[in-house]
N, C-alpha and C. Protein backbone atom coordinates (compact mmCIF):
# COMPACT_ATOMS: atom_id res chain seq x y z
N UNK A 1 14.58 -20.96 12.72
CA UNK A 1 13.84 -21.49 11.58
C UNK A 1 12.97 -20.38 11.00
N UNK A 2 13.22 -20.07 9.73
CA UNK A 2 12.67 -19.44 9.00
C UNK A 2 11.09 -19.31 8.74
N UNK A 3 9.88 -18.68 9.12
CA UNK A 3 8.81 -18.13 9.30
C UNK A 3 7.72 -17.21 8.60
N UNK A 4 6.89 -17.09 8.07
CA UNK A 4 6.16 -16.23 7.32
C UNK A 4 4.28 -16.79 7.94
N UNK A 5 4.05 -15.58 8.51
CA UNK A 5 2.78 -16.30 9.02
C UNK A 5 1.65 -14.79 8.31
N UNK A 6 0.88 -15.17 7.42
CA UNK A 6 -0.21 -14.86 7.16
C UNK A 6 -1.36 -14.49 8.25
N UNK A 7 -2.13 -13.21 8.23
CA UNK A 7 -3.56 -12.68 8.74
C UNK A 7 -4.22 -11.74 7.87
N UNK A 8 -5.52 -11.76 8.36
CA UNK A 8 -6.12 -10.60 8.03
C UNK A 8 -7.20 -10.81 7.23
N UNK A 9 -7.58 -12.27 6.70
CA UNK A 9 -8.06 -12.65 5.26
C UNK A 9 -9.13 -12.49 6.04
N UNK A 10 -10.31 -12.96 5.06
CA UNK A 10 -11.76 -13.14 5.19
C UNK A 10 -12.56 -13.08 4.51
N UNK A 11 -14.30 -12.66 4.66
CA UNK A 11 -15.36 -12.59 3.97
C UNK A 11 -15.65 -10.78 3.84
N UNK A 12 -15.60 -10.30 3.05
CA UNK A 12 -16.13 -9.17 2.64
C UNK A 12 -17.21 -8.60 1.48
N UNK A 13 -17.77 -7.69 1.56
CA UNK A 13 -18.78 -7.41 -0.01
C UNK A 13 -17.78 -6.63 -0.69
N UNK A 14 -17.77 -6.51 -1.83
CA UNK A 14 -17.35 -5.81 -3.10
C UNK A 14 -17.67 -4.63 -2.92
N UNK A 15 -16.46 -3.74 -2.74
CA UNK A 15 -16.03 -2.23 -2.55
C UNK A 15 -15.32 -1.89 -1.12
N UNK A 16 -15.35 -3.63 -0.35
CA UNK A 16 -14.89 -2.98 0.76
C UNK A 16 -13.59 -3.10 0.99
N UNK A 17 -13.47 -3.05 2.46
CA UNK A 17 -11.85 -3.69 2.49
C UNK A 17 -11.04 -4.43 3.42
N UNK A 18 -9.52 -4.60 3.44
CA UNK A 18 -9.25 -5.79 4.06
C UNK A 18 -7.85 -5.37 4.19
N UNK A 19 -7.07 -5.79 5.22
CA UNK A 19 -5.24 -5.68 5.54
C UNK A 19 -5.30 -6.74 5.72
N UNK A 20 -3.63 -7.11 4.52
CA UNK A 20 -3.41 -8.51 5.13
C UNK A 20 -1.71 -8.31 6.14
N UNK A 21 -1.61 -9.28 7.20
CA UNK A 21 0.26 -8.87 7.50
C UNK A 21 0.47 -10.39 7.24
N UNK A 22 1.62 -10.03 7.22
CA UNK A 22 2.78 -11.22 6.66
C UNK A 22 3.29 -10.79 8.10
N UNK A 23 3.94 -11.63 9.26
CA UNK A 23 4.64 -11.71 10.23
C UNK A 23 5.87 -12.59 10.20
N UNK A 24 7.06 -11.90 9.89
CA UNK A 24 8.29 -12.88 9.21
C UNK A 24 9.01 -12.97 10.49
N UNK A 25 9.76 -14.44 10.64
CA UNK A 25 10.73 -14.68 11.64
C UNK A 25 11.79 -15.12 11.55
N UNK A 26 12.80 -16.04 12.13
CA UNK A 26 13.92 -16.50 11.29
C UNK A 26 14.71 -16.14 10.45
N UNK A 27 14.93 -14.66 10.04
CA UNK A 27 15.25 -14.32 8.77
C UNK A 27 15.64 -12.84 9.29
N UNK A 28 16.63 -12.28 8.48
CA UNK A 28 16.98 -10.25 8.51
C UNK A 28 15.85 -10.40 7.68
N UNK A 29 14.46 -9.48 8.30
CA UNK A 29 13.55 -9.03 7.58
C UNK A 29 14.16 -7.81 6.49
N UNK A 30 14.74 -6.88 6.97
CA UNK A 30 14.95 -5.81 6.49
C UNK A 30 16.30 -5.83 4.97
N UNK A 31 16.79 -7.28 5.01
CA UNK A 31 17.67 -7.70 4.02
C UNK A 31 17.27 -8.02 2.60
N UNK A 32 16.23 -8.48 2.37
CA UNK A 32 15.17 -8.98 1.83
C UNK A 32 14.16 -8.36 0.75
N UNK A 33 13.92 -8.90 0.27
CA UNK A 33 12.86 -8.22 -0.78
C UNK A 33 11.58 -9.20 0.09
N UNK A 34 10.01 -8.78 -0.75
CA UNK A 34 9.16 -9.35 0.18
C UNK A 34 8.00 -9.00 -0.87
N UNK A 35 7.32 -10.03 -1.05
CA UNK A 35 5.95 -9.63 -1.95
C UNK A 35 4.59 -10.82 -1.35
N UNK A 36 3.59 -10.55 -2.15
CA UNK A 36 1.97 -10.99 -2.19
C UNK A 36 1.81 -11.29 -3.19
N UNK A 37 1.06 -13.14 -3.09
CA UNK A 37 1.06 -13.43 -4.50
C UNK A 37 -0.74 -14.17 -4.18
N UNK A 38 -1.34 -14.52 -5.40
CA UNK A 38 -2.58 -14.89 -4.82
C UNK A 38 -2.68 -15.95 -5.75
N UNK A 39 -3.70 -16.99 -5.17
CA UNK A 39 -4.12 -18.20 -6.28
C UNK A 39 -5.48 -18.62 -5.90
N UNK A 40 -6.33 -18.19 -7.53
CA UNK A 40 -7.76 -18.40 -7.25
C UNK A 40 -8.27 -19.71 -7.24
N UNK A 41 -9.26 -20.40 -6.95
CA UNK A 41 -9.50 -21.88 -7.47
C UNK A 41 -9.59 -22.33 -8.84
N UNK A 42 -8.49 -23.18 -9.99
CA UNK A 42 -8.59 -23.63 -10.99
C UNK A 42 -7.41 -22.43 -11.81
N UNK A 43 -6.80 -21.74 -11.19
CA UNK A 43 -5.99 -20.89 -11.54
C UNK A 43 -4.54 -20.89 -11.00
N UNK A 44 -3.51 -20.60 -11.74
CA UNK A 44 -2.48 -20.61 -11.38
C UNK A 44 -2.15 -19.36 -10.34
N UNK A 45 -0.91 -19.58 -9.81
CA UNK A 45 -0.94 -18.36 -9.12
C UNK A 45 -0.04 -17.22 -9.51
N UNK A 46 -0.59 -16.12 -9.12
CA UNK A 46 -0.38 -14.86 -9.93
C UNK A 46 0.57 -14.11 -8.97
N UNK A 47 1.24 -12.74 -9.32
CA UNK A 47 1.84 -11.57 -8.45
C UNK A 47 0.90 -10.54 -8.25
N UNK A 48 1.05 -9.97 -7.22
CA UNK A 48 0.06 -9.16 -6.50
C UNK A 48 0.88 -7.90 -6.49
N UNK A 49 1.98 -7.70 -5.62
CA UNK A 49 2.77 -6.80 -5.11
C UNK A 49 3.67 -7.31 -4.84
N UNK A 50 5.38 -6.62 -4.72
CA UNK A 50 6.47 -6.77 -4.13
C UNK A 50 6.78 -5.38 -3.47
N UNK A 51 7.93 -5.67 -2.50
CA UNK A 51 8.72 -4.10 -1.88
C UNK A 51 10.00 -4.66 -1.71
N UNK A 52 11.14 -3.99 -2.10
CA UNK A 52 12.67 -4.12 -1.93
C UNK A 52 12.74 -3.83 -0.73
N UNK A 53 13.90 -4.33 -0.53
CA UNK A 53 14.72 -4.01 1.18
C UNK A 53 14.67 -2.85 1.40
N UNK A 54 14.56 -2.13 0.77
CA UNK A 54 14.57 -0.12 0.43
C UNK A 54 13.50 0.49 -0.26
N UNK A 55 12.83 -0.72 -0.58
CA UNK A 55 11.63 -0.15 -0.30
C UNK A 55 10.41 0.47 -1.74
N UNK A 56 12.03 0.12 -3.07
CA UNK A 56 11.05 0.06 -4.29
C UNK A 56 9.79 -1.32 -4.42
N UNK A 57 8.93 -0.66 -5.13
CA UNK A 57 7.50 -1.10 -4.76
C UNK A 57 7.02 -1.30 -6.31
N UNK A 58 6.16 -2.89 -6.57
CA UNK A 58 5.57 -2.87 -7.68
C UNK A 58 4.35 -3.18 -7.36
N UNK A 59 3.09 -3.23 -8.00
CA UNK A 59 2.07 -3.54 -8.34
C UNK A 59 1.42 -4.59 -9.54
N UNK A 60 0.72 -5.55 -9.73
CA UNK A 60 0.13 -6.18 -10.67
C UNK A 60 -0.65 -5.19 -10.99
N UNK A 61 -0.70 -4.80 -12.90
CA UNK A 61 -2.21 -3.86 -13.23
C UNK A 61 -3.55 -4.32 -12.57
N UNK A 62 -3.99 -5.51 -12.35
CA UNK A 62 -4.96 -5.62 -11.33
C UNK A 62 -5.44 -5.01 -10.33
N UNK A 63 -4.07 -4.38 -9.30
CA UNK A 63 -4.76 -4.03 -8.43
C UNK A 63 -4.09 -2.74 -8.03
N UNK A 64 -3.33 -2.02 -9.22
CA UNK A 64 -2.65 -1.22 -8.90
C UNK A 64 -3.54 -0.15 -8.59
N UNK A 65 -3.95 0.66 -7.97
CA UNK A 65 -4.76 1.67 -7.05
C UNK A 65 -5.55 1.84 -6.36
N UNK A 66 -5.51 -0.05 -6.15
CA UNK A 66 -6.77 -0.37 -5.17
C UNK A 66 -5.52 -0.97 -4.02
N UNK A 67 -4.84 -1.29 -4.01
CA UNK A 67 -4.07 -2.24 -3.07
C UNK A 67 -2.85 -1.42 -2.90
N UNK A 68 -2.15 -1.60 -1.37
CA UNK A 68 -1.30 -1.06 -1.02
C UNK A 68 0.15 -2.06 -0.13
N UNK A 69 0.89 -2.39 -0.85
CA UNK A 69 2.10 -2.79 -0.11
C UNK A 69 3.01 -2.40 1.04
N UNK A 70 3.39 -2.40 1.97
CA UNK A 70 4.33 -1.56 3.29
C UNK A 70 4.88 -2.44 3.82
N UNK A 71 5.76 -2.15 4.69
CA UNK A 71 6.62 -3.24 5.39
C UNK A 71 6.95 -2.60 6.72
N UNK A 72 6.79 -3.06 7.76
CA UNK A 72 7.45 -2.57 9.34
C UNK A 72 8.98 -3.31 9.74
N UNK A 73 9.57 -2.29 9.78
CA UNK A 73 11.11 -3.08 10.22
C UNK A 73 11.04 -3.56 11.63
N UNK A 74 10.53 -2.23 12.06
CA UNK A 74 10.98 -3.07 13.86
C UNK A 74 9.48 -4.02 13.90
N UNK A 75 8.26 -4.40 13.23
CA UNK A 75 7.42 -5.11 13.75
C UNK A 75 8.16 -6.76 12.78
N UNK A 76 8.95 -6.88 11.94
CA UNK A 76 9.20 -7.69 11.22
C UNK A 76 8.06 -8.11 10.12
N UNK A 77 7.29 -7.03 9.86
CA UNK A 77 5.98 -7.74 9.37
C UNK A 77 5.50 -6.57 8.29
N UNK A 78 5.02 -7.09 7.14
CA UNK A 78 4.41 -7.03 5.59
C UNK A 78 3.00 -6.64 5.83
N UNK A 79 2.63 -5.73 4.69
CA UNK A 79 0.95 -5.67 4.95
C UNK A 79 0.84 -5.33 3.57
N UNK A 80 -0.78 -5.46 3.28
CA UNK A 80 -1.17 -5.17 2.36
C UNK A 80 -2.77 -5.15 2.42
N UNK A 81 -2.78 -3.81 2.18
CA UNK A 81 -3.94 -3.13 2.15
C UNK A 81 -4.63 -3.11 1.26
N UNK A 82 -5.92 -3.63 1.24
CA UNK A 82 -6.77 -3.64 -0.04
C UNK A 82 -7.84 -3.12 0.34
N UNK A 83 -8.18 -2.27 -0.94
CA UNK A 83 -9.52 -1.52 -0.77
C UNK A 83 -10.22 -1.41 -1.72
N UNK A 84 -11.41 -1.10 -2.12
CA UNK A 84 -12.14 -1.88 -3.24
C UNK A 84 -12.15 -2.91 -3.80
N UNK A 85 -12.26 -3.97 -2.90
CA UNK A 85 -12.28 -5.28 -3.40
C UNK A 85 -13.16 -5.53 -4.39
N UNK A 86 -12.92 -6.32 -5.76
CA UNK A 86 -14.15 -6.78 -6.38
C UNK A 86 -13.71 -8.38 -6.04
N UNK A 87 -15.35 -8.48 -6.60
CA UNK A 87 -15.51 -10.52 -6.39
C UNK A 87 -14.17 -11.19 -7.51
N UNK A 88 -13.22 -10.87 -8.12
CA UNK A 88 -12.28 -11.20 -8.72
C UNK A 88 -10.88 -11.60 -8.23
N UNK A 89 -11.03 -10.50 -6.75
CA UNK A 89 -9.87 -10.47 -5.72
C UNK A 89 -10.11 -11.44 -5.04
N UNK A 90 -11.18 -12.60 -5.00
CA UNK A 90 -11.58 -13.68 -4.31
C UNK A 90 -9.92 -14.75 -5.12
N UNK A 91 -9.30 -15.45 -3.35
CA UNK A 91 -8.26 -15.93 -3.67
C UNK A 91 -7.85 -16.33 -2.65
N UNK A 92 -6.60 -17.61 -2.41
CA UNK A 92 -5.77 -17.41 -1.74
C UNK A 92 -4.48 -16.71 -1.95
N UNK A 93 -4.03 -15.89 -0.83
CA UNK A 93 -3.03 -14.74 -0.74
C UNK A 93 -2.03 -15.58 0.08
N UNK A 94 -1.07 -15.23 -0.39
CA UNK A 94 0.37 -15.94 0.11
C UNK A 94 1.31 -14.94 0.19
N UNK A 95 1.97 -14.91 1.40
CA UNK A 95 3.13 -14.12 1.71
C UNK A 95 4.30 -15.13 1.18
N UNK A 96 5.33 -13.98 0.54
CA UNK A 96 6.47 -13.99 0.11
C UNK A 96 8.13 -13.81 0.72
N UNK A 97 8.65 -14.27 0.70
CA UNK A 97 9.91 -13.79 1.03
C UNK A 97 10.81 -14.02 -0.01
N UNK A 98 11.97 -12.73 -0.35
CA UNK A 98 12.61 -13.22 -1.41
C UNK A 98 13.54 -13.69 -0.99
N UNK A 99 14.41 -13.83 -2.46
CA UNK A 99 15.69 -14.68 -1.77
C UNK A 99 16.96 -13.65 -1.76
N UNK A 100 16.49 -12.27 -2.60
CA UNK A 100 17.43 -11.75 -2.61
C UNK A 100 16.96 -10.02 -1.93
N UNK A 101 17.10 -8.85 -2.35
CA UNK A 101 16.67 -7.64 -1.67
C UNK A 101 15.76 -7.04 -2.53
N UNK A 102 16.00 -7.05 -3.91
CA UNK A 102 15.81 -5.98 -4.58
C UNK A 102 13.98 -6.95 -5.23
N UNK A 103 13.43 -5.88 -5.27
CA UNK A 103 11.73 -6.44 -5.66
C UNK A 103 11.90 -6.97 -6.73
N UNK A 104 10.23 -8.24 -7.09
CA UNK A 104 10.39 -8.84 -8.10
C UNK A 104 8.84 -9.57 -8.18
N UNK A 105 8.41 -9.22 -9.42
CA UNK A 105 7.39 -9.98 -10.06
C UNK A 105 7.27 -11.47 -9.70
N UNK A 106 8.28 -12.44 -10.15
CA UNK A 106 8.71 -13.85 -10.09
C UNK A 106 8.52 -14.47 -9.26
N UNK A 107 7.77 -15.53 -8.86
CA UNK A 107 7.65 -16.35 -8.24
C UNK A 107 8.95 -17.37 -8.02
N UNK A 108 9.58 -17.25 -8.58
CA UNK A 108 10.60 -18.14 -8.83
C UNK A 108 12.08 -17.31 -8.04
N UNK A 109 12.01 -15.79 -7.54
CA UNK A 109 12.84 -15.12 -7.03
C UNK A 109 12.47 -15.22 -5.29
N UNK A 110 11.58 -16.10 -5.21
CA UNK A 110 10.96 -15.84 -3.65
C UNK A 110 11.19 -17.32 -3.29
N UNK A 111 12.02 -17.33 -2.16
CA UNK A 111 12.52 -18.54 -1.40
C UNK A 111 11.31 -19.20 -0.54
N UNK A 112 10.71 -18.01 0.39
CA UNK A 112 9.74 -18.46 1.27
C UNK A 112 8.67 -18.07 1.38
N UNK A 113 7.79 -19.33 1.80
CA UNK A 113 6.39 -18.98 1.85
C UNK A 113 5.24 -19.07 2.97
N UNK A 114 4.53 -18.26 3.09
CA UNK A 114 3.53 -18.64 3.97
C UNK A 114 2.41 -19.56 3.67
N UNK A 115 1.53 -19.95 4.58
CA UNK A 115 0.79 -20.98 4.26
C UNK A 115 -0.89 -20.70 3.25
N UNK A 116 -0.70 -18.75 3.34
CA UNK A 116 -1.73 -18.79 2.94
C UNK A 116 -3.10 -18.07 3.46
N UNK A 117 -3.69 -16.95 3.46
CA UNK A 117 -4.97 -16.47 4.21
C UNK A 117 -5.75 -16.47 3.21
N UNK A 118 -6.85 -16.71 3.25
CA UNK A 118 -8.05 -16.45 2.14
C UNK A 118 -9.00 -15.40 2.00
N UNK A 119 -9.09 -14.82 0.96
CA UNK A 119 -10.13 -13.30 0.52
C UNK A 119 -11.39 -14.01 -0.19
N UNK A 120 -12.22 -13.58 0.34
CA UNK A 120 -13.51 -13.74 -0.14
C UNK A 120 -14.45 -12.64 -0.07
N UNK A 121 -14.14 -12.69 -1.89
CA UNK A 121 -14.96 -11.04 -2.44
C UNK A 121 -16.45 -11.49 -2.65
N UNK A 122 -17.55 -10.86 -1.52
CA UNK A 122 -18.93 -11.37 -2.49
C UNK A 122 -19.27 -10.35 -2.91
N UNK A 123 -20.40 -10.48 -4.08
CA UNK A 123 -20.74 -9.23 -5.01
C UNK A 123 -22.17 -8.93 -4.53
């Protein structure tokens, strides 16, 4: 049975920072495309980052040079590194799995989901 388990979230001040992993099971991790999507309260939810099976990599302008996407093959598991958090990055973060290899913005290209870790940016 197919798996995506979220860590790493929490309470932080503004400028600091935070790793999140995605721990995938059930599934060829390495077949896969794989992204981070976040949803603030009263907001829809947005794209964060994706990485292809190989490893092309996107960014939302949001957080493109503050946040970092990677993937471990032999740990089966996603991370994403954020650093300079502002109180804006306050959200829930959801791990992704796609449905197919190649990266993708779309929410609608990602089969599976995790349940969810929460960032809390204070200023």
């Amino acid at each position: 049975q197919e798996q995506l388990v979220e860590s790493g979230g929490g309470l932080v001040q503004a400028g600091g920072s935070l790793r999140l992993s995605c721990a995938v099971s059930g599934r060829t991790f390495s077949a896969y495309a794989m992204g981070w999507f976040r949803q603030a309260p009263g907001k829809e939810r947005e794209f964060v980052a994706t990485i292809g099976w190989h490893g092309g990599i996107d960014y939302a302008d949001s957080v493109k040079g503050r946040f970092t996407i990677s993937r471990d093959y032999a740990r089966n598991t996603m991370y994403l590194q954020m650093n300079s958090l502002k109180p804006e990055d306050t959200a829930t973060y959801y791990c992704a799995g796609g449905r197919g290899p190649f990266s993708s913005r779309r929410a609608a290209d990602f089969g599976s989901w995790g349940q969810g870790t929460q960032v809390t940016v204070s200023s």
